[in-house]
Protein backbone atom coordinates (compact mmCIF):
# COMPACT_ATOMS: atom_id res chain seq x y z
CA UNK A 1 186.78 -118.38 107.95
CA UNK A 2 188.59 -115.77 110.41
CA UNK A 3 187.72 -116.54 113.78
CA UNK A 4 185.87 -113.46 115.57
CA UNK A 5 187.73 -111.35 118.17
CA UNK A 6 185.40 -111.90 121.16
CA UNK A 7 186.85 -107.90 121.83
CA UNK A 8 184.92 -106.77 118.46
CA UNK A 9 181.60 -107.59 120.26
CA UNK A 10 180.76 -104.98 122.73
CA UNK A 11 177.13 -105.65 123.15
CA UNK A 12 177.60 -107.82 126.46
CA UNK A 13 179.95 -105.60 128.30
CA UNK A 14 179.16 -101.75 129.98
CA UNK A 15 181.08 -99.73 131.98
CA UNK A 16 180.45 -96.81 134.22
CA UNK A 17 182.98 -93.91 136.31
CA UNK A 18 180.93 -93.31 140.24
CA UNK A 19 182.83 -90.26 140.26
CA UNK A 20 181.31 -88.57 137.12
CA UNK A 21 178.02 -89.64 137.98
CA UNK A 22 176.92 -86.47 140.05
CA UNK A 23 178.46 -84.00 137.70
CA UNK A 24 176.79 -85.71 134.38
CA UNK A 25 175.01 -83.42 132.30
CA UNK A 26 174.47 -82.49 128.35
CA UNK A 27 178.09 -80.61 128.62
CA UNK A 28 179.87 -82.94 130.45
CA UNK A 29 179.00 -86.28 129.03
CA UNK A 30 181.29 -86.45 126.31
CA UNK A 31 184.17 -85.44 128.21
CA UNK A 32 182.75 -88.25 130.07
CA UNK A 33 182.53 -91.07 126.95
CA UNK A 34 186.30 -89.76 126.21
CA UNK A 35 187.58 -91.30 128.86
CA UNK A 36 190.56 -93.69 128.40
CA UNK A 37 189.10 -96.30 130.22
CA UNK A 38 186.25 -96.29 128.77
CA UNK A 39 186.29 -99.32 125.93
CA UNK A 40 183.24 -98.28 123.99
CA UNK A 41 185.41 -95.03 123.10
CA UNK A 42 187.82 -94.67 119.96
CA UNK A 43 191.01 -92.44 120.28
CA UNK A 44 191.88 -91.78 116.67
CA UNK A 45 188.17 -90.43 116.55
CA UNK A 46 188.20 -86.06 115.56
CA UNK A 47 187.38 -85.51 119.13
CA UNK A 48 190.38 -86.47 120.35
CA UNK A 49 192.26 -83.94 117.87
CA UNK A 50 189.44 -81.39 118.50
CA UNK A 51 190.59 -82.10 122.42
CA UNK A 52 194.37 -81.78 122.45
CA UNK A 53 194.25 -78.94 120.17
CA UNK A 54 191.68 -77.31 122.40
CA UNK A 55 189.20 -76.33 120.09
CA UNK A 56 185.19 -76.13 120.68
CA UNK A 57 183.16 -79.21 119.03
CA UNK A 58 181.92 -76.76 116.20
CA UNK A 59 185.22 -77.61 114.49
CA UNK A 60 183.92 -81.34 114.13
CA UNK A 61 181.34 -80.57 110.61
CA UNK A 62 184.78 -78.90 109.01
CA UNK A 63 187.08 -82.05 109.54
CA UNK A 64 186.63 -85.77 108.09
CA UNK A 65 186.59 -88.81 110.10
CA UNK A 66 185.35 -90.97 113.01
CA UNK A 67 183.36 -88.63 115.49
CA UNK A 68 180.76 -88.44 118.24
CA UNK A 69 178.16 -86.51 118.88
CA UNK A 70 175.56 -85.89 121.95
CA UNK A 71 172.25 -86.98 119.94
CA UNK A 72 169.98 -86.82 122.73
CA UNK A 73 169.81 -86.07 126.63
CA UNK A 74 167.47 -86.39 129.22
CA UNK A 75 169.17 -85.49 131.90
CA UNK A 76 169.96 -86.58 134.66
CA UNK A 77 169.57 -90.21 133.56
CA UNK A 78 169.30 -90.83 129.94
CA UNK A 79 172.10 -89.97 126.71
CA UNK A 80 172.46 -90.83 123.35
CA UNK A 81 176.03 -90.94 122.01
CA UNK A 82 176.54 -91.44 118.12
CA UNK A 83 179.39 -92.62 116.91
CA UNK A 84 179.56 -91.37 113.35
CA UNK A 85 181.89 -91.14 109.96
CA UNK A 86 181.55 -87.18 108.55
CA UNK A 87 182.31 -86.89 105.04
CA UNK A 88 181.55 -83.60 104.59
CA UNK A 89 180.03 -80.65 106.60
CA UNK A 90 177.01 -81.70 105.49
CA UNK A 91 177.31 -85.96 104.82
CA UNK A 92 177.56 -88.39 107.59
CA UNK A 93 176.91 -92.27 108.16
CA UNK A 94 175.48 -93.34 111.34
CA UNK A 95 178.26 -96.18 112.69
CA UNK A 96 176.55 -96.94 116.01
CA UNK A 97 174.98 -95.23 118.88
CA UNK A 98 175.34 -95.59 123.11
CA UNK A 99 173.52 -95.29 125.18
CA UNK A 100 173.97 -94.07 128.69
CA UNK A 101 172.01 -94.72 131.89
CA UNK A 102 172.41 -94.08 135.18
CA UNK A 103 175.44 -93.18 134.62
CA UNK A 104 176.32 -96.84 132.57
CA UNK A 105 177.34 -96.69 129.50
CA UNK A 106 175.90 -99.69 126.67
CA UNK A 107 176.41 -100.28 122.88
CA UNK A 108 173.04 -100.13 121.63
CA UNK A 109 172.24 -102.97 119.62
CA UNK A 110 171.93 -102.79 115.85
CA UNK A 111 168.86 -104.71 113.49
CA UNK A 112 171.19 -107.54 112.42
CA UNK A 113 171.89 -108.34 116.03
CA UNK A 114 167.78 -108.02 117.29
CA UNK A 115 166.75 -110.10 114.72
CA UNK A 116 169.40 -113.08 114.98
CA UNK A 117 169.08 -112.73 119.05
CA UNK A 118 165.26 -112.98 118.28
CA UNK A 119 165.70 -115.79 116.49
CA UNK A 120 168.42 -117.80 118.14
CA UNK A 121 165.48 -117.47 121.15
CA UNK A 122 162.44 -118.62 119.08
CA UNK A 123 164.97 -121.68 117.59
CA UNK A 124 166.00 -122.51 121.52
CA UNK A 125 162.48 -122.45 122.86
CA UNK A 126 160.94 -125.01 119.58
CA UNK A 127 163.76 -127.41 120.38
CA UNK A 128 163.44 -127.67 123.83
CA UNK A 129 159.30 -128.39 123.33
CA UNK A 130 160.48 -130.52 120.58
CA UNK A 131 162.70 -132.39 123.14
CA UNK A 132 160.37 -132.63 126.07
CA UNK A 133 157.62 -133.64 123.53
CA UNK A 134 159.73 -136.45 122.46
CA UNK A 135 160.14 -137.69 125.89
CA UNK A 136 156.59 -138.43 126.18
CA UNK A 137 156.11 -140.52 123.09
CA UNK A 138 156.30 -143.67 123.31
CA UNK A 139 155.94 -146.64 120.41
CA UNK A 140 154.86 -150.76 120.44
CA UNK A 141 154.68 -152.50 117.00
CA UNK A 142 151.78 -154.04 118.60
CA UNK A 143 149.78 -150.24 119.75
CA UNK A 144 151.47 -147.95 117.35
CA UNK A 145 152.08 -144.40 119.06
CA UNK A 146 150.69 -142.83 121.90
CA UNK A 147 151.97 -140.36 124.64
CA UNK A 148 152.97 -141.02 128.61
CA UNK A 149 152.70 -137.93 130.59
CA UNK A 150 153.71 -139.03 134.03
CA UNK A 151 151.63 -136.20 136.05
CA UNK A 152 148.78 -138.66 134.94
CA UNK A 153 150.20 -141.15 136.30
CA UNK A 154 150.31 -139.22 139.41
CA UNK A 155 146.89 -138.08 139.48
CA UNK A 156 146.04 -141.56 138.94
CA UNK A 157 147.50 -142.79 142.13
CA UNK A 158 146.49 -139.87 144.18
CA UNK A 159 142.51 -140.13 143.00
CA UNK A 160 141.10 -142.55 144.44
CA UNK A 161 138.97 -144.67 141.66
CA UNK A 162 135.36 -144.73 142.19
CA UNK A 163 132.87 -147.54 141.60
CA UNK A 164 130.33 -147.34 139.36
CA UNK A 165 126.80 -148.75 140.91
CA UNK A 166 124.52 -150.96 138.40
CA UNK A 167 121.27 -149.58 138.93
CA UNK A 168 118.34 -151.93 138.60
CA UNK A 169 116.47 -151.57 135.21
CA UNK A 170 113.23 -150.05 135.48
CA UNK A 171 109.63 -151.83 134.23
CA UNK A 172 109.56 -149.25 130.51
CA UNK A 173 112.91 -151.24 130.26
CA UNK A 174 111.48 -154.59 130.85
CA UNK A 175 108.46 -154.42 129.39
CA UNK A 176 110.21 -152.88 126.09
CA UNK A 177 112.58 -156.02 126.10
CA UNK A 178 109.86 -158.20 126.43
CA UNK A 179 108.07 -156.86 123.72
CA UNK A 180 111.17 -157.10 121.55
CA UNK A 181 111.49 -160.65 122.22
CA UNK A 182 107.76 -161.50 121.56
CA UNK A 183 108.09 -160.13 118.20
CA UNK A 184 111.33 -161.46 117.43
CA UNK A 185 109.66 -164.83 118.22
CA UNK A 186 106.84 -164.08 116.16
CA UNK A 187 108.61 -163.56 112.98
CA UNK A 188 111.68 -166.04 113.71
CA UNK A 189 109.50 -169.50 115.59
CA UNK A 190 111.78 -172.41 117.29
CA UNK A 191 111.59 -175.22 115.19
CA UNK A 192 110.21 -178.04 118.06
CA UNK A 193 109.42 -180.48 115.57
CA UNK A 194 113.18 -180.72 114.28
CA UNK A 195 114.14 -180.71 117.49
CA UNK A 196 112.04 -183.81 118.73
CA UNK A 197 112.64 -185.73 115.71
CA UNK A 198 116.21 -185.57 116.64
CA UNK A 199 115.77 -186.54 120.34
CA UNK A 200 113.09 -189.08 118.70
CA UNK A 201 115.85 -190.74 116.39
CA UNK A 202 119.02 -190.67 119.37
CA UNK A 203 116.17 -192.80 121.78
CA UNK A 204 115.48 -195.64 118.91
CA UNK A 205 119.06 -195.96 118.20
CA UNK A 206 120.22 -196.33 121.91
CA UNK A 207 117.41 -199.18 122.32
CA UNK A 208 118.04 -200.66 119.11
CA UNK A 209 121.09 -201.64 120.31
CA UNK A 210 120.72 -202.53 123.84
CA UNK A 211 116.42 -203.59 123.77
CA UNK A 212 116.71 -205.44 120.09
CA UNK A 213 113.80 -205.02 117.48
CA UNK A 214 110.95 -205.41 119.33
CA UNK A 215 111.45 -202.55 121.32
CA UNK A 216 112.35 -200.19 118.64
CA UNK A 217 109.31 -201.05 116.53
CA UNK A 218 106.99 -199.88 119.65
CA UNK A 219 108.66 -196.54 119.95
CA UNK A 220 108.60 -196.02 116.25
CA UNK A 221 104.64 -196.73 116.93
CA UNK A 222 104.56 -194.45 119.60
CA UNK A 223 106.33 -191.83 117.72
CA UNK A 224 104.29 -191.85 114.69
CA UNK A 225 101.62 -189.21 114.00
């Protein structure tokens, strides 16, 4: 693929004469785009023949070619230039247009050039949030995912962390506990008899070692129902 002339693109450039600027009007200004100087501006166009031949610009629709024409004015500030091809009196095809302001002259952009401008923009500004997005993420086998703005951690460090007080629980609390844990004891009661046998059976067998038999045959007395 041919590489592109950066010469062919003439949306990013302009340029402007100071000295035609007070005499611009709708009969001057292409007189004014003619000028040699003027990059926007294509000599082998009909209006340079039309020119050194000295004719008027009526003799334009009866020749065939590269032209321009004044397609609007405003004057003093704004004019439309178009640069088209004539192929008959009556047949022409629009190749582009200019614009001039001010006294500056600019290649007015065509669709193909909004649209991929447009979208070179959008594509710019999703990969830059994509980017800074990134940035923030951060990843632990052991947590997983999560994000780390560090404007938090900022405000963190700036607010100063308050303490929560425990209040003291108030007597509907209480009471409600308590009455919880009266029923719960009512339908779930601690086996004391379990318990004592066990206590019961860990006495004999320390004395039955240390006291002998005689001992352990009085607590088992004792002990009995």
């Amino acid at each position: 693929m041919a590489a592109v002339d950066i010469r062919d693109n003439l949306l990013g450039i302009s340029w402007v004469d100071s000295s035609w600027i007070p005499i611009l009007n709708s009969g001057s200004v292409l007189d004014y785009f003619s000028e040699r100087s003027n990059p926007f501006y294509d000599r082998t166009c009909n209006n340079e023949v039309v020119k050194m031949q000295r004719l008027t610009l009526e003799h334009l629709n009866q020749m065939v070619g590269v032209e321009y024409i004044l397609l609007h004015a405003q004057e003093p500030i704004l004019f439309i230039i178009r640069k088209q091809q004539r192929q008959s009196p009556t047949q022409v095809i629009p190749l582009a247009d200019y614009y001039i302001i001010a006294g500056v002259i600019y290649q007015a952009p065509d669709l193909g050039s909004v649209i991929n401008s447009r979208v070179l923009t959008a594509v710019h500004g999703i990969q830059s949030a994509f980017d800074e997005a990134m940035s923030y993420c951060r990843y632990h086998p052991s947590k997983g995912y999560w994000w780390h703005f560090k404007d938090h951690e900022e405000q963190d460090k700036v607010k100063p962390k308050v303490k929560r007080k425990e209040e003291p629980s108030s007597i509907f609390q209480r009471q409600r506990v308590d009455a919880l844990l009266l029923d719960l004891r009512q339908k779930f009661p601690p086996k004391f008899v379990q318990v004592l046998e066990i206590l019961v059976f860990c006495i004999l067998l320390c004395f039955h070692k240390r006291k002998g038999m005689r001992h352990t045959v009085i607590l088992l007395t004792l002990a009995a129902p």
